[in-house]
N, C-alpha and C. Protein backbone atom coordinates (compact mmCIF):
# COMPACT_ATOMS: atom_id res chain seq x y z
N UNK A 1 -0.33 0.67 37.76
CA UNK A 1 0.22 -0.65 38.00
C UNK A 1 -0.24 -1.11 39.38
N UNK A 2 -0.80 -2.22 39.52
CA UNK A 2 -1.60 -2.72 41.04
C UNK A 2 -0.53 -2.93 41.64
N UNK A 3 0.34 -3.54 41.01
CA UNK A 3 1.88 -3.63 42.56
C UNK A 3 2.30 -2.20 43.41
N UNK A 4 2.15 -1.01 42.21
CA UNK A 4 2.64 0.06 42.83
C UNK A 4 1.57 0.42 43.87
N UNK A 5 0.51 0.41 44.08
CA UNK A 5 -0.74 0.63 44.66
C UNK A 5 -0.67 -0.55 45.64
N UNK A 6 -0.43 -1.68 45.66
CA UNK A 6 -0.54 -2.23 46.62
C UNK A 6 0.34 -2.30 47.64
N UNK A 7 1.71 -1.98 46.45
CA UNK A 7 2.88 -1.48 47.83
C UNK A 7 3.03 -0.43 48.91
N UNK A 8 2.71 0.82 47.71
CA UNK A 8 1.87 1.98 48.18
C UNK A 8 0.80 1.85 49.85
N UNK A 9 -0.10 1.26 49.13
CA UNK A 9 -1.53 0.88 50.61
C UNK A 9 -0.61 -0.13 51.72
N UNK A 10 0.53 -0.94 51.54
CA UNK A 10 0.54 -1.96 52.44
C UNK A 10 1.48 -1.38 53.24
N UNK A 11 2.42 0.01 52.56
CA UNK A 11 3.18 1.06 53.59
C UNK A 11 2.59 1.99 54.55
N UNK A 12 0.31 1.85 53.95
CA UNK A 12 -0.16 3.12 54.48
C UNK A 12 0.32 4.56 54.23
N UNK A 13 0.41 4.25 52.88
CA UNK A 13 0.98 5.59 52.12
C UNK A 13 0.15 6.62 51.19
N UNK A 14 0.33 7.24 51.44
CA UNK A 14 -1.00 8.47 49.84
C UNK A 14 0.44 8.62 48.52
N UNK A 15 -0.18 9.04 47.60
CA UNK A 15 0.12 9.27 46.25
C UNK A 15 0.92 10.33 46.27
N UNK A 16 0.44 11.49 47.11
CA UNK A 16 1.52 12.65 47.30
C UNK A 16 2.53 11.95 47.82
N UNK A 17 2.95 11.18 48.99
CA UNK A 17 4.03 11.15 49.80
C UNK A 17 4.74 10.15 48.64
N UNK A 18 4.46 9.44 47.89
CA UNK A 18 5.67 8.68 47.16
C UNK A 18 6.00 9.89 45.92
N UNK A 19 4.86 10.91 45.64
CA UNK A 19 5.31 11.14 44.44
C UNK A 19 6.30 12.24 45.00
N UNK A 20 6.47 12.71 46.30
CA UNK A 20 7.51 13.95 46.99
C UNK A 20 8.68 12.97 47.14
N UNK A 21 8.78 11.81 47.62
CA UNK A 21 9.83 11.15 47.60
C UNK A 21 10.41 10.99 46.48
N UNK A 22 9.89 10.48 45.29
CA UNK A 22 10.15 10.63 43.87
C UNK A 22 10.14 12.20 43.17
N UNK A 23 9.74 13.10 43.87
CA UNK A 23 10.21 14.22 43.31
C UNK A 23 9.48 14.44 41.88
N UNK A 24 8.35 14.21 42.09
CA UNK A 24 6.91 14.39 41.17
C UNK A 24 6.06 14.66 41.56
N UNK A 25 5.33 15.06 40.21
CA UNK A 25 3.64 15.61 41.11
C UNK A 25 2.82 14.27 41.44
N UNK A 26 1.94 14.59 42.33
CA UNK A 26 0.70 12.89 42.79
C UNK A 26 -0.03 12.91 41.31
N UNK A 27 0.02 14.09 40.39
CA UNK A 27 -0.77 13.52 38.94
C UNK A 27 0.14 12.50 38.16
N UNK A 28 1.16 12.40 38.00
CA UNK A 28 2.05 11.71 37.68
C UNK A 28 2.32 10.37 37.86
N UNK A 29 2.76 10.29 39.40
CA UNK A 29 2.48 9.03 40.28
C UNK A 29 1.41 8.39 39.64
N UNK A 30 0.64 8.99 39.91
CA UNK A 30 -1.51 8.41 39.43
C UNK A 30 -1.27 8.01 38.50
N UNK A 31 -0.55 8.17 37.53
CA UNK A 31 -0.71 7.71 35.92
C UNK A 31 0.29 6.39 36.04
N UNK A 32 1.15 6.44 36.83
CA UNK A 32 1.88 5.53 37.17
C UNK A 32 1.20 4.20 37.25
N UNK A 33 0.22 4.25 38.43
CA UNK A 33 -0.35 3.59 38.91
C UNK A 33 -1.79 2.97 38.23
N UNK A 34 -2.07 3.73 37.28
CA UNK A 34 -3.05 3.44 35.99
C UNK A 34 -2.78 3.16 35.02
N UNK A 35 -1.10 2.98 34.61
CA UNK A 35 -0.61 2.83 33.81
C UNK A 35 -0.87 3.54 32.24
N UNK A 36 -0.84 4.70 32.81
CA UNK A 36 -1.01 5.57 31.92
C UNK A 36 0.06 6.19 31.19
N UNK A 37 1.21 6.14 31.64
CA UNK A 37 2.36 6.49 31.51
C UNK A 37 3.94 5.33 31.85
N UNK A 38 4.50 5.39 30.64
CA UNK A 38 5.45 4.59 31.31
C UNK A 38 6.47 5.07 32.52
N UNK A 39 6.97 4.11 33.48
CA UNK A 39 7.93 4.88 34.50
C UNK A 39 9.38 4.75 34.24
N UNK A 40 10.38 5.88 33.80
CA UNK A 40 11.22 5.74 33.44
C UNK A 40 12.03 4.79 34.63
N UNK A 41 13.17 4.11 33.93
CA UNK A 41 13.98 3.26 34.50
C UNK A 41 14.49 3.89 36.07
N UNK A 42 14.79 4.71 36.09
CA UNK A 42 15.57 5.79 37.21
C UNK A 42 14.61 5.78 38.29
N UNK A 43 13.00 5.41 38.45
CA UNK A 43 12.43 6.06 38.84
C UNK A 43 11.96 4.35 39.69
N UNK A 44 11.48 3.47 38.39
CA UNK A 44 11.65 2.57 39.09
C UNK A 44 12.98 1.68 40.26
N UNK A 45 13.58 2.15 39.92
CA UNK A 45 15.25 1.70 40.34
C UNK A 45 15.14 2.77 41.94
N UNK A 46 14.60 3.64 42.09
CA UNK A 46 14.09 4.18 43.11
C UNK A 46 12.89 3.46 44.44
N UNK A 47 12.17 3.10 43.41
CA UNK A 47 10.85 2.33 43.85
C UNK A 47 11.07 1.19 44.63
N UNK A 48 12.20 0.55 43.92
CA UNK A 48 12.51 -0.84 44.31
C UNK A 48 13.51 -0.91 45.43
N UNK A 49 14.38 0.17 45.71
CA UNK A 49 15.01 0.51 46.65
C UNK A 49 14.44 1.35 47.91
N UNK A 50 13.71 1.88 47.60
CA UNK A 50 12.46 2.54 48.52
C UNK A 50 11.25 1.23 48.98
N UNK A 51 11.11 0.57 48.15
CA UNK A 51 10.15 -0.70 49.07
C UNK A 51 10.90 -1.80 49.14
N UNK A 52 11.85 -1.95 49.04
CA UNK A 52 13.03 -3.14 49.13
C UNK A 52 12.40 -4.28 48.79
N UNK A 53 12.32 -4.06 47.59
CA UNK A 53 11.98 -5.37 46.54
C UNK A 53 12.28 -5.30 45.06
N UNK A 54 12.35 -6.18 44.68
CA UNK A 54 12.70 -6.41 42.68
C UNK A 54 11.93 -5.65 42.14
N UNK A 55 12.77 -5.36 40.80
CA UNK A 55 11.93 -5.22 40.00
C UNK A 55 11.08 -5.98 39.40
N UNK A 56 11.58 -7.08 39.15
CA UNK A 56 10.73 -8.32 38.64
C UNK A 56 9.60 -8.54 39.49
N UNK A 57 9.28 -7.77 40.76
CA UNK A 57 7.93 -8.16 41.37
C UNK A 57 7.05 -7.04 41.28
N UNK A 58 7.84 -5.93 40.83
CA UNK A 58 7.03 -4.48 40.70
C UNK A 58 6.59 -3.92 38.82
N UNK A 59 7.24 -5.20 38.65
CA UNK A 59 6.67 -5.05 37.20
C UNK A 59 5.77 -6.33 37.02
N UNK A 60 5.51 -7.12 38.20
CA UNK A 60 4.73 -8.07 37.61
C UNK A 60 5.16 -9.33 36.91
N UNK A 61 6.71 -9.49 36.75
CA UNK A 61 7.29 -10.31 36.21
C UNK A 61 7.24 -11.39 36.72
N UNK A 62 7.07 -11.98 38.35
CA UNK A 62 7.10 -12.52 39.86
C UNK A 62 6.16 -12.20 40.66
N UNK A 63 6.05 -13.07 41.09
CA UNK A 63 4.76 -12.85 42.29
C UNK A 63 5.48 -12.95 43.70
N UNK A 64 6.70 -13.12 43.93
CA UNK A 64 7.74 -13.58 44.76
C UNK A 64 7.87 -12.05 45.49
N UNK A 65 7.94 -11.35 46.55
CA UNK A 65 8.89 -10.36 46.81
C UNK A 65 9.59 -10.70 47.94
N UNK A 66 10.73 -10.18 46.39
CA UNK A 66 12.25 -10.66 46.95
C UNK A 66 12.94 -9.49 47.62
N UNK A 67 13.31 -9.80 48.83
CA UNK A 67 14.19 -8.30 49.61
C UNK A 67 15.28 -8.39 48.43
N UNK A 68 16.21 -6.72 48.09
CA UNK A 68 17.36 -6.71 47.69
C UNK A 68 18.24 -6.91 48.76
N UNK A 69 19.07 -7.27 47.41
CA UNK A 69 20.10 -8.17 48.55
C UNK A 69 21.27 -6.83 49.09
């Protein structure tokens, strides 16, 4: 998914360090991010609280990123 990758690069982050925060392997993450795999709900709900933004902008739903409130 390019949002996760771009959120990812705009923290100056690698693939290991979100996928240890998420408590996964970086092969995993990667598939994430290639959309190779879907990301369970729990995980995104993590993501979005970890880059303090919607889901609706990390799925692409919005082009808006919205801080949570």
């Amino acid at each position: 998914m390019n949002r996760l990758k771009d959120l990812r690069e705009d923290n100056d982050l690698k693939q290991a360090e979100i996928a240890k925060i998420l408590n996964i392997s970086q092969t995993n993450y990667s598939k994430y991010e290639l959309e190779k795999i879907n990301i369970p709900i729990d995980t995104l709900k993590k993501l979005a609280i970890f880059y303090n933004t919607s889901l609706d902008y990390i799925l692409g739903l919005t082009n808006k990123k919205r801080k949570l409130k």
